[in-house]
N, C-alpha and C. Protein backbone atom coordinates (compact mmCIF):
# COMPACT_ATOMS: atom_id res chain seq x y z
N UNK A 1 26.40 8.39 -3.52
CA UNK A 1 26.21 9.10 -2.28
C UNK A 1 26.14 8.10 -1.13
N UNK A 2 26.76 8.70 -0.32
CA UNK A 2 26.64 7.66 1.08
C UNK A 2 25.52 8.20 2.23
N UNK A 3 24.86 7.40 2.57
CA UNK A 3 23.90 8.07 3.77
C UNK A 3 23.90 6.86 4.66
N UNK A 4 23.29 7.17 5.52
CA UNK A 4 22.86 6.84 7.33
C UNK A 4 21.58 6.85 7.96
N UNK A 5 21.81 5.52 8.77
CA UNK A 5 19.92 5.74 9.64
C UNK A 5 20.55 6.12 11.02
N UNK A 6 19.65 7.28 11.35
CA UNK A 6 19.78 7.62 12.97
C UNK A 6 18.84 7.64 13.29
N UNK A 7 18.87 7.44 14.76
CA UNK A 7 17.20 7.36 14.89
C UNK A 7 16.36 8.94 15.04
N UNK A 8 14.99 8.99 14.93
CA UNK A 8 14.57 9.50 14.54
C UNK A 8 14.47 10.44 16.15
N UNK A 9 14.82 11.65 15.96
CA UNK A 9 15.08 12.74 17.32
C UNK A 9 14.14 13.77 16.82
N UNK A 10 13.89 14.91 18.16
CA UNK A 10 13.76 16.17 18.00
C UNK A 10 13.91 17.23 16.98
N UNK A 11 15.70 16.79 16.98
CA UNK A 11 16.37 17.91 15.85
C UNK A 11 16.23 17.42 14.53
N UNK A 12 15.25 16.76 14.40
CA UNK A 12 14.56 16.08 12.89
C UNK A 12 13.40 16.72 12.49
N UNK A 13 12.76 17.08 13.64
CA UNK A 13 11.58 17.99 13.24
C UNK A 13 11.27 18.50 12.09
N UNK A 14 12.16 19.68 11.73
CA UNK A 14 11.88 20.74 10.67
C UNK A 14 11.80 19.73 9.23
N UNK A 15 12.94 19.21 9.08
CA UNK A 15 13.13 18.46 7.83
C UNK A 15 11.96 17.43 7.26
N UNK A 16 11.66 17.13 8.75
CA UNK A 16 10.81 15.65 8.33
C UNK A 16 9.50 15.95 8.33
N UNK A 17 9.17 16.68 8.48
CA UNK A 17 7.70 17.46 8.62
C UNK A 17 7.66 18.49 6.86
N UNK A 18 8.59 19.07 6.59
CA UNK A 18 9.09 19.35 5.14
C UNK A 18 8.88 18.39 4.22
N UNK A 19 9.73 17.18 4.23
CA UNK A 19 9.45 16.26 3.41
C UNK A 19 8.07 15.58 3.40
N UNK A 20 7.11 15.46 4.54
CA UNK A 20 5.88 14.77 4.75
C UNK A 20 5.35 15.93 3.75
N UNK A 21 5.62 17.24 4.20
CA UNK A 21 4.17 18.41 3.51
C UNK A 21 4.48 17.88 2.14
N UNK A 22 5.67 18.25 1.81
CA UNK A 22 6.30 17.78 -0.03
C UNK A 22 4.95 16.55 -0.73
N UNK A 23 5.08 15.49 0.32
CA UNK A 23 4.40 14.82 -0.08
C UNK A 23 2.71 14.86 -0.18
N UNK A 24 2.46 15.62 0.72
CA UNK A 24 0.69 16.41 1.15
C UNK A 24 0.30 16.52 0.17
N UNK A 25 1.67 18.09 -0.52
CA UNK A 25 0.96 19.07 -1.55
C UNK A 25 1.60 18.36 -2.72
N UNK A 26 2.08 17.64 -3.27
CA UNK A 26 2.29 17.26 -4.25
C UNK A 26 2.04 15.91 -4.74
N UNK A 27 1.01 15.00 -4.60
CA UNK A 27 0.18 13.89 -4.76
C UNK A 27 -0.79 13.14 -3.51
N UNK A 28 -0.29 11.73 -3.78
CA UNK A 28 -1.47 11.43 -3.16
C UNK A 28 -0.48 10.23 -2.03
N UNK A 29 0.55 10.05 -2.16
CA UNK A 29 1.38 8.95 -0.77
C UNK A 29 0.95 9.58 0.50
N UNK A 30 0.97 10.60 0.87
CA UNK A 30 0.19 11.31 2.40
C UNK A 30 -1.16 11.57 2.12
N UNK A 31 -1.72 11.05 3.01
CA UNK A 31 -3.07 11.41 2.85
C UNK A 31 -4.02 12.73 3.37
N UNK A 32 -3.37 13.65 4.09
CA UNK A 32 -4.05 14.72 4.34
C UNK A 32 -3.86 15.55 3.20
N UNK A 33 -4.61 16.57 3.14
CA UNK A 33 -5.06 17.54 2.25
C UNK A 33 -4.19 18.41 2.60
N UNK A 34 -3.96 19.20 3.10
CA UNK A 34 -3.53 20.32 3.84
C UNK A 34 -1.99 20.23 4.10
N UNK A 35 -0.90 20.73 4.43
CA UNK A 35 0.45 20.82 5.06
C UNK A 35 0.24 21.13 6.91
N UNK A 36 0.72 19.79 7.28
CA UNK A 36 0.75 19.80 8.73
C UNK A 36 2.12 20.54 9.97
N UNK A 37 1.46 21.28 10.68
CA UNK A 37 2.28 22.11 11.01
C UNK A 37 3.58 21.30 11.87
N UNK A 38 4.38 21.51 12.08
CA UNK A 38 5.91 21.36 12.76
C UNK A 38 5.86 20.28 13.72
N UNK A 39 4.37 20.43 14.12
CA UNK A 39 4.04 19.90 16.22
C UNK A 39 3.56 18.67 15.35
N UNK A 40 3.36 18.33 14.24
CA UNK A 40 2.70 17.13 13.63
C UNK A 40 3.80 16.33 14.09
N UNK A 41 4.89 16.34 13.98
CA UNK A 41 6.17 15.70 14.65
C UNK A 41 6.06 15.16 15.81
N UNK A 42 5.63 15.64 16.64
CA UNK A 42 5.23 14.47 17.64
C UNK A 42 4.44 13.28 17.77
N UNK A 43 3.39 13.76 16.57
CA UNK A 43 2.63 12.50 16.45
C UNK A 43 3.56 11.48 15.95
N UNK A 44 4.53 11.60 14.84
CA UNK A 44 5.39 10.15 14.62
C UNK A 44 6.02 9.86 15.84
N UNK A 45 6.57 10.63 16.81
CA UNK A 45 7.26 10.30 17.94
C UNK A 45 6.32 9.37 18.70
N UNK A 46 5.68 9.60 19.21
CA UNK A 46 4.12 9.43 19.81
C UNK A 46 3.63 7.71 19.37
N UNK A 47 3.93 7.96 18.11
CA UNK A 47 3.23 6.72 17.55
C UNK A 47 4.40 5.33 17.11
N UNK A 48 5.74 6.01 17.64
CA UNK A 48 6.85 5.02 17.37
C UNK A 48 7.47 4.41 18.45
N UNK A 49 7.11 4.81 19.67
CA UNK A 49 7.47 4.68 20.96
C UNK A 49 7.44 3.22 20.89
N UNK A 50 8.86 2.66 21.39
CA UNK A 50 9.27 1.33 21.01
C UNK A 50 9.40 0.76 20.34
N UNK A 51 9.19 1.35 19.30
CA UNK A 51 9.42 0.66 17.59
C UNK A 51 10.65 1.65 17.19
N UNK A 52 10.99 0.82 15.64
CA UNK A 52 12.20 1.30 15.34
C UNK A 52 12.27 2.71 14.45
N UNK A 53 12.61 3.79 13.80
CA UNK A 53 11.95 4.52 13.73
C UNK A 53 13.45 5.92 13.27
N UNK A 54 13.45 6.33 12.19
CA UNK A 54 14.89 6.69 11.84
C UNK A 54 14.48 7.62 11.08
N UNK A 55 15.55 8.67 11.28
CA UNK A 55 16.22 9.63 9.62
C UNK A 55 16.97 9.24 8.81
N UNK A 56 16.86 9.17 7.26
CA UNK A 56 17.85 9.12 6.45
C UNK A 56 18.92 10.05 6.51
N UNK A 57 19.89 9.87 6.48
CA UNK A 57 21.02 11.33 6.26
C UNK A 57 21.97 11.08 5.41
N UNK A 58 22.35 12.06 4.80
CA UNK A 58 23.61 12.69 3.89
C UNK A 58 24.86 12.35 4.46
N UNK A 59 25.96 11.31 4.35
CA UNK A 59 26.46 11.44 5.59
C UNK A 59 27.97 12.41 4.59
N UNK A 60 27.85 13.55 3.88
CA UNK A 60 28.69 14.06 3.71
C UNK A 60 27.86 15.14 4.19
N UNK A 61 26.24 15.72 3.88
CA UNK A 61 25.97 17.24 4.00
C UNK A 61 25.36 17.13 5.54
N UNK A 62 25.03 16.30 5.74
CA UNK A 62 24.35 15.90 7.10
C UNK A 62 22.44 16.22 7.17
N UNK A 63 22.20 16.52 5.80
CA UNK A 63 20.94 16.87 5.70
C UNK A 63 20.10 15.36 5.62
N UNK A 64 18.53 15.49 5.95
CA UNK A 64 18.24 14.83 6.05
C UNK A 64 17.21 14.36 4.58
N UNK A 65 17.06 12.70 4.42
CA UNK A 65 16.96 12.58 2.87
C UNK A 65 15.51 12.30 2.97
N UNK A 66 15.29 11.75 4.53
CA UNK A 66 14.02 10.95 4.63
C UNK A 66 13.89 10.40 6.17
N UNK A 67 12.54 9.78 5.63
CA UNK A 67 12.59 8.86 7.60
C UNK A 67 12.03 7.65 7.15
N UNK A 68 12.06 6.77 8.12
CA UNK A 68 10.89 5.65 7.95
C UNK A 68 11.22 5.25 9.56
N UNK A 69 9.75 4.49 10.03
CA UNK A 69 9.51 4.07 10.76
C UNK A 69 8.76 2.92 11.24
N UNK A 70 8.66 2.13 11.90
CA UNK A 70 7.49 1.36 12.20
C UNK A 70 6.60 1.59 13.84
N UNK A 71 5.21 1.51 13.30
CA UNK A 71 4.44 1.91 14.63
C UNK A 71 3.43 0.81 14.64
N UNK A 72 2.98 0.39 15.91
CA UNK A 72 1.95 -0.51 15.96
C UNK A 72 0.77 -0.48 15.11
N UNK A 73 0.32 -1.72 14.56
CA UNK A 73 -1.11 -1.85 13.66
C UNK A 73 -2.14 -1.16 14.10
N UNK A 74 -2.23 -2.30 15.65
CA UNK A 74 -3.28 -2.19 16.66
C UNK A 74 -2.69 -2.31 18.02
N UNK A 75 -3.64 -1.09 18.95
CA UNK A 75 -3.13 -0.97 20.57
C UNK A 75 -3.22 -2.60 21.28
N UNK A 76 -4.35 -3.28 20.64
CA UNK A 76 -4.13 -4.82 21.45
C UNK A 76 -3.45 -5.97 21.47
N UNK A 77 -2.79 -6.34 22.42
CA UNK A 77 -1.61 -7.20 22.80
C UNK A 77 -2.25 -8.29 21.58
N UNK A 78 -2.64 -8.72 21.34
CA UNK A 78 -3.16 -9.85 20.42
C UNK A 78 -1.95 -9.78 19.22
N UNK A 79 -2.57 -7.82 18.96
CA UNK A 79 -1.92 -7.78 17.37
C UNK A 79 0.00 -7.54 17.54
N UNK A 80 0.44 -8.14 19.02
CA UNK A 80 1.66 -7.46 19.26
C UNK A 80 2.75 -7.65 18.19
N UNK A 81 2.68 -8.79 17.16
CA UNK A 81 3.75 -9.17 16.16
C UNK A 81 3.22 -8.37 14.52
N UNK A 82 2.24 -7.57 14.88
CA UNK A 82 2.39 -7.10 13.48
C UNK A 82 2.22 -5.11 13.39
N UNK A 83 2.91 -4.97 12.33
CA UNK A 83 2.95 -3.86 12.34
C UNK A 83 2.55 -2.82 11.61
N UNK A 84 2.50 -1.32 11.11
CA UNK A 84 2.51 -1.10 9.73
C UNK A 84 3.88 -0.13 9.81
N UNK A 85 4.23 0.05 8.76
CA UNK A 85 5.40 0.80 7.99
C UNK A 85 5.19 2.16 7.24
N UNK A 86 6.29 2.94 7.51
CA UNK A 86 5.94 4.35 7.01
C UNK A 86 7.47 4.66 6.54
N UNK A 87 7.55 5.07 5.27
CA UNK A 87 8.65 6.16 4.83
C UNK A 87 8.27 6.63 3.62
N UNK A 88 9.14 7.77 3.76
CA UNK A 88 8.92 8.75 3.14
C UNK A 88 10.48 9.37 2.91
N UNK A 89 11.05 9.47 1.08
CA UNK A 89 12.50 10.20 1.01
C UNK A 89 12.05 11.25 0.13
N UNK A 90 12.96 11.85 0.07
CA UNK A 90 12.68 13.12 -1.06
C UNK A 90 12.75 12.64 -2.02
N UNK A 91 12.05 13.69 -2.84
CA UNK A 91 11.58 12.83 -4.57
C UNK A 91 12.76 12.45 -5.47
N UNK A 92 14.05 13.80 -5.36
CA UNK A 92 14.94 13.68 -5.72
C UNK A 92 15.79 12.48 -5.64
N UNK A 93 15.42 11.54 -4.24
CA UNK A 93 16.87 10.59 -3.83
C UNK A 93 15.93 9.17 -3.80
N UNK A 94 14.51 9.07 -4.54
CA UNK A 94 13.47 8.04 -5.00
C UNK A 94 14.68 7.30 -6.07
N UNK A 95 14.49 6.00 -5.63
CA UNK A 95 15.11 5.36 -6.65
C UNK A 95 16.18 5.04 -6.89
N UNK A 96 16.95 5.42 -6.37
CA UNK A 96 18.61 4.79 -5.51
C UNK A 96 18.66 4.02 -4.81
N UNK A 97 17.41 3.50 -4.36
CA UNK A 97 18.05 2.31 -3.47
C UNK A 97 17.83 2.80 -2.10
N UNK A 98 17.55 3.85 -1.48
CA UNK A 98 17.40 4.13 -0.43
C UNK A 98 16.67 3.40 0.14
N UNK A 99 14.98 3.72 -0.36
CA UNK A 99 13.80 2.89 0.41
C UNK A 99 14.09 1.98 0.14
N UNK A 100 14.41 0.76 -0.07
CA UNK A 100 14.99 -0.74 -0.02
C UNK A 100 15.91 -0.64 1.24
N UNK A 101 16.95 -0.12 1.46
CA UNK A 101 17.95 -0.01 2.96
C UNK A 101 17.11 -0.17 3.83
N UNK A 102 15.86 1.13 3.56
CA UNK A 102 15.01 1.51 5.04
C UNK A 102 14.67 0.02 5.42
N UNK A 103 13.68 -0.36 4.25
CA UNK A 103 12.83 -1.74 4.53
C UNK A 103 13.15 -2.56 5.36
N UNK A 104 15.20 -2.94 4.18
CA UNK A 104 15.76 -4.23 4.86
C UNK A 104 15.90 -3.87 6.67
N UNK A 105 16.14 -2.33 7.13
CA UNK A 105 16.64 -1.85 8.33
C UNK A 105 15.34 -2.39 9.08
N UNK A 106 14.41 -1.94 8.68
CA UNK A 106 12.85 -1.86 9.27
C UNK A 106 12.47 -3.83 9.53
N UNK A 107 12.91 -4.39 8.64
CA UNK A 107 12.60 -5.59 8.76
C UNK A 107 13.50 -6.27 9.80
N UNK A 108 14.74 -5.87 9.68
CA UNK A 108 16.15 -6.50 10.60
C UNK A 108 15.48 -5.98 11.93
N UNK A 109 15.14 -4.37 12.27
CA UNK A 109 14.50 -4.47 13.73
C UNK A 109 13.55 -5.19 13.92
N UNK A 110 12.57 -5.53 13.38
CA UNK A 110 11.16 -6.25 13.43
C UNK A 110 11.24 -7.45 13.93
N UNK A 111 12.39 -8.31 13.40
CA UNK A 111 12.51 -9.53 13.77
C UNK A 111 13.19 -9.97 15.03
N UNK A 112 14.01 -8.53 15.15
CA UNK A 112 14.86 -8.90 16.64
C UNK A 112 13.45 -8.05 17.82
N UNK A 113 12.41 -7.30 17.68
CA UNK A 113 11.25 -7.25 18.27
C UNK A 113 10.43 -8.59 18.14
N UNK A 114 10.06 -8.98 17.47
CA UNK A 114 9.27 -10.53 17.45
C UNK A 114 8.16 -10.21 16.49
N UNK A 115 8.95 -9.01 15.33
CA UNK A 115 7.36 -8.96 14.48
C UNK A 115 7.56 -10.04 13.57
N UNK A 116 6.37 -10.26 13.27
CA UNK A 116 6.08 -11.50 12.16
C UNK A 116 5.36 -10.97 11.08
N UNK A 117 4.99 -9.66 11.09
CA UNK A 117 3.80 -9.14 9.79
C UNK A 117 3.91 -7.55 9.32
N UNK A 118 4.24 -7.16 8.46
CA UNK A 118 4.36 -5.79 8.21
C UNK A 118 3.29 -5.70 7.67
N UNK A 119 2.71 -4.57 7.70
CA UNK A 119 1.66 -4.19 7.03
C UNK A 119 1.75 -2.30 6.33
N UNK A 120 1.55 -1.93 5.38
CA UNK A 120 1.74 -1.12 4.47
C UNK A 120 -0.17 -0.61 3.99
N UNK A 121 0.09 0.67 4.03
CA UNK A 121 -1.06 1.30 3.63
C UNK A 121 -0.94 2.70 2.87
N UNK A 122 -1.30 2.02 1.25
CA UNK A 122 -0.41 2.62 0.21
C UNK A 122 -1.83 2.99 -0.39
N UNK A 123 -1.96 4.44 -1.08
CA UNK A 123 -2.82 5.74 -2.05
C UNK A 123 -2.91 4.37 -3.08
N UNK A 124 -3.76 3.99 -3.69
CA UNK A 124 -3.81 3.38 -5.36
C UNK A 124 -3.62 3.88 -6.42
N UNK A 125 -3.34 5.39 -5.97
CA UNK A 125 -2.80 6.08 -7.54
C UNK A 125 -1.29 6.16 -7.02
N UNK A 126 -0.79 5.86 -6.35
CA UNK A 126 0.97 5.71 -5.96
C UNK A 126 1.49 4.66 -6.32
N UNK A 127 1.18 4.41 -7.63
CA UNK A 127 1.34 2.83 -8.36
C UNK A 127 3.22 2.43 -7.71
N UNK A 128 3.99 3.61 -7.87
CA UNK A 128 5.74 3.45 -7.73
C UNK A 128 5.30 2.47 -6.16
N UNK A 129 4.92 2.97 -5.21
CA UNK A 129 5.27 2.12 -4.01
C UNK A 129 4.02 0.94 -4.36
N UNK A 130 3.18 0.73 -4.81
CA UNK A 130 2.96 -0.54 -4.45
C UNK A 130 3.83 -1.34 -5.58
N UNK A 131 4.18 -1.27 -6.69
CA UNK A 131 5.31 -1.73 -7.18
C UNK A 131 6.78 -1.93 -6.51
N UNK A 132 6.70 -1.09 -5.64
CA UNK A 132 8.19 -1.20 -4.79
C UNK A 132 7.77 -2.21 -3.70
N UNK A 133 6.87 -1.62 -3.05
CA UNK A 133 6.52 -3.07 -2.32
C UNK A 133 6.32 -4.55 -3.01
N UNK A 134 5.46 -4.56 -3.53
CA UNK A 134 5.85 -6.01 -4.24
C UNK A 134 7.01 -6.50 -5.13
N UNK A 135 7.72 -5.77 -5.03
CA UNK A 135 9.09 -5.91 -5.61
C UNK A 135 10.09 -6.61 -4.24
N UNK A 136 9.43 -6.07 -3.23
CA UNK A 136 10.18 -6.67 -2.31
C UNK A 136 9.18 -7.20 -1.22
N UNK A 137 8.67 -8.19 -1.42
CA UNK A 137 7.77 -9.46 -1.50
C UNK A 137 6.72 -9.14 -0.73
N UNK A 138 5.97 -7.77 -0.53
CA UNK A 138 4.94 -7.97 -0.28
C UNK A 138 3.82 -8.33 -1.12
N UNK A 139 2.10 -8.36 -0.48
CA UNK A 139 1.46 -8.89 -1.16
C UNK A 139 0.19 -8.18 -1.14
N UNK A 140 -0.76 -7.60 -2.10
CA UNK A 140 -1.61 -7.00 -1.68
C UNK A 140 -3.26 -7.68 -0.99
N UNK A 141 -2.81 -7.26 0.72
CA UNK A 141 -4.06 -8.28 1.31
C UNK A 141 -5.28 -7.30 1.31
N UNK A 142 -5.74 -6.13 1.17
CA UNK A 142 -7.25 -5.90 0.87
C UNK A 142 -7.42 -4.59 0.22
N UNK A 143 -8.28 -4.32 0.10
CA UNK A 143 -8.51 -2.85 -0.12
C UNK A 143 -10.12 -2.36 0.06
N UNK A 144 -9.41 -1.04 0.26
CA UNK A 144 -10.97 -0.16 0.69
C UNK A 144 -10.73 0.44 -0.32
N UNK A 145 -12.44 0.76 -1.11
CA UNK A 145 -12.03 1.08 -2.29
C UNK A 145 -12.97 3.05 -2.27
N UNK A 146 -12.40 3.63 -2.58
CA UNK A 146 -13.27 5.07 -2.95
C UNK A 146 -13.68 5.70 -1.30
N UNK A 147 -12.48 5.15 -0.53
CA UNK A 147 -13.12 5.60 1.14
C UNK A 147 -11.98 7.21 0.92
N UNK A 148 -11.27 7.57 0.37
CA UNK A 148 -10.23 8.81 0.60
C UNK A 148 -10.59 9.75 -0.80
N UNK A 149 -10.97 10.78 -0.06
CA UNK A 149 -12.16 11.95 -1.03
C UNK A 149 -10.48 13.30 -0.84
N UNK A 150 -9.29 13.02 -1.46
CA UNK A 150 -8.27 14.25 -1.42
C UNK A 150 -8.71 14.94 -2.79
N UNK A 151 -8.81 16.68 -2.43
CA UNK A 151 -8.54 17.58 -3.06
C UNK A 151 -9.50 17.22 -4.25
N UNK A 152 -11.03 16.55 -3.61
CA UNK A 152 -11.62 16.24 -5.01
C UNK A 152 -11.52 15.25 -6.21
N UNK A 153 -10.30 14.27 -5.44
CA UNK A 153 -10.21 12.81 -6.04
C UNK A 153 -10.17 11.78 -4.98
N UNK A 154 -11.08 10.77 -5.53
CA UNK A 154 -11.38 9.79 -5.31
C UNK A 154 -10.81 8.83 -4.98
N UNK A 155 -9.78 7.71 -4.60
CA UNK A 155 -9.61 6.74 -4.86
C UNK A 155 -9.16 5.85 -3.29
N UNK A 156 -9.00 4.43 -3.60
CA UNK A 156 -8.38 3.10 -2.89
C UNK A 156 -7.71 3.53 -1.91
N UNK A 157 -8.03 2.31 -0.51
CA UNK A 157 -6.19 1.96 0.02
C UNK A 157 -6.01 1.08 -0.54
N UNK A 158 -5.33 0.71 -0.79
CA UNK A 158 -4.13 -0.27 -0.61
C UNK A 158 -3.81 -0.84 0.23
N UNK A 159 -4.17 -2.16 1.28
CA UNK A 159 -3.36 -2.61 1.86
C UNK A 159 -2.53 -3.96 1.45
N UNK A 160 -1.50 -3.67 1.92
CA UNK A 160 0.04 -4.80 1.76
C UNK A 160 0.67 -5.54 2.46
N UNK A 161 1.24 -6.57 2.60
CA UNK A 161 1.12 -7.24 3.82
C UNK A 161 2.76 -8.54 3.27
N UNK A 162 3.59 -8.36 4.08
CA UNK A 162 4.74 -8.97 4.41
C UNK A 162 5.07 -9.89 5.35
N UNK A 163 5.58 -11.19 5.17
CA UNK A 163 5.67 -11.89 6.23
C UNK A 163 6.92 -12.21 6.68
N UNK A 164 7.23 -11.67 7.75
CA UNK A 164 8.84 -11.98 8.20
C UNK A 164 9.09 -13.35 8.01
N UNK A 165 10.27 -13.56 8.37
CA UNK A 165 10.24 -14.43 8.36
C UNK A 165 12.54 -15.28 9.51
């Protein structure tokens, strides 16, 4: 299958807010409890403003497979070279190789911005992405352990940490 990064628009809404709930109600990679309504979409808008920030697409059905983005760590100029990272594809198209594209995409903008540090904040029972991340050289720099109480389980962040380069 062939797909595409566009950046991440309006007319992304429905899909990408679909695939986030997918992930809500069916484990633990999103961390809210609940399925967030449609307008939750602005918050990624909101929170990507100047960063790089995309849909996956189908480029035969034109549907969308996934997003990823990068949004600031922290609001202070200090932390301006580092970032954290977000994607999310459908479960179905996990494992093709997709999220690796996003990364390399996510990393290629980062460096022509002047980031120097990705940072990743991964569920500890989502063993697949922190394996995918350290598969592609991140490193796990801390964790909070038993701070995320979902649906009556317990567990870790995860944080991960990449150095451009």
């Amino acid at each position: 299958m062939n797909y595409s990064f566009e950046p991440l628009v309006e007319s992304h809404r429905i899909p990408v807010i679909d695939i986030y709930n997918h992930y809500i109600e069916n484990g633990f990679a999103a961390y809210p409890e609940k399925k967030v309504p449609y307008e939750f979409f602005d918050n990624f808008l909101e929170k990507t403003k100047g960063y790089p920030a995309f849909s996956i697409l189908n480029d035969s059905t034109k549907s969308i497979l996934g997003f990823c983005f990068l949004k600031p760590y922290h609001p202070f100029p200090v932390f301006k070279e580092t970032v954290e990272i977000t994607y999310f594809i459908e479960p179905i198209e996990v494992g093709k190789g997709i999220g690796k594209k996003a990364l390399q995409l996510l990393e290629d903008k980062g460096r022509i911005m002047g980031i120097k540090q990705i940072l990743a904040s991964i569920s500890s029972l989502n063993e697949q992405s922190i394996a995918f991340h350290r598969k592609n050289g991140f490193k796990e720099c801390g964790r909070f352990h038993r701070i995320i109480n979902k649906n009556g389980i317990r567990f870790d962040i995860v944080w991960m940490q990449k150095e451009l380069k």
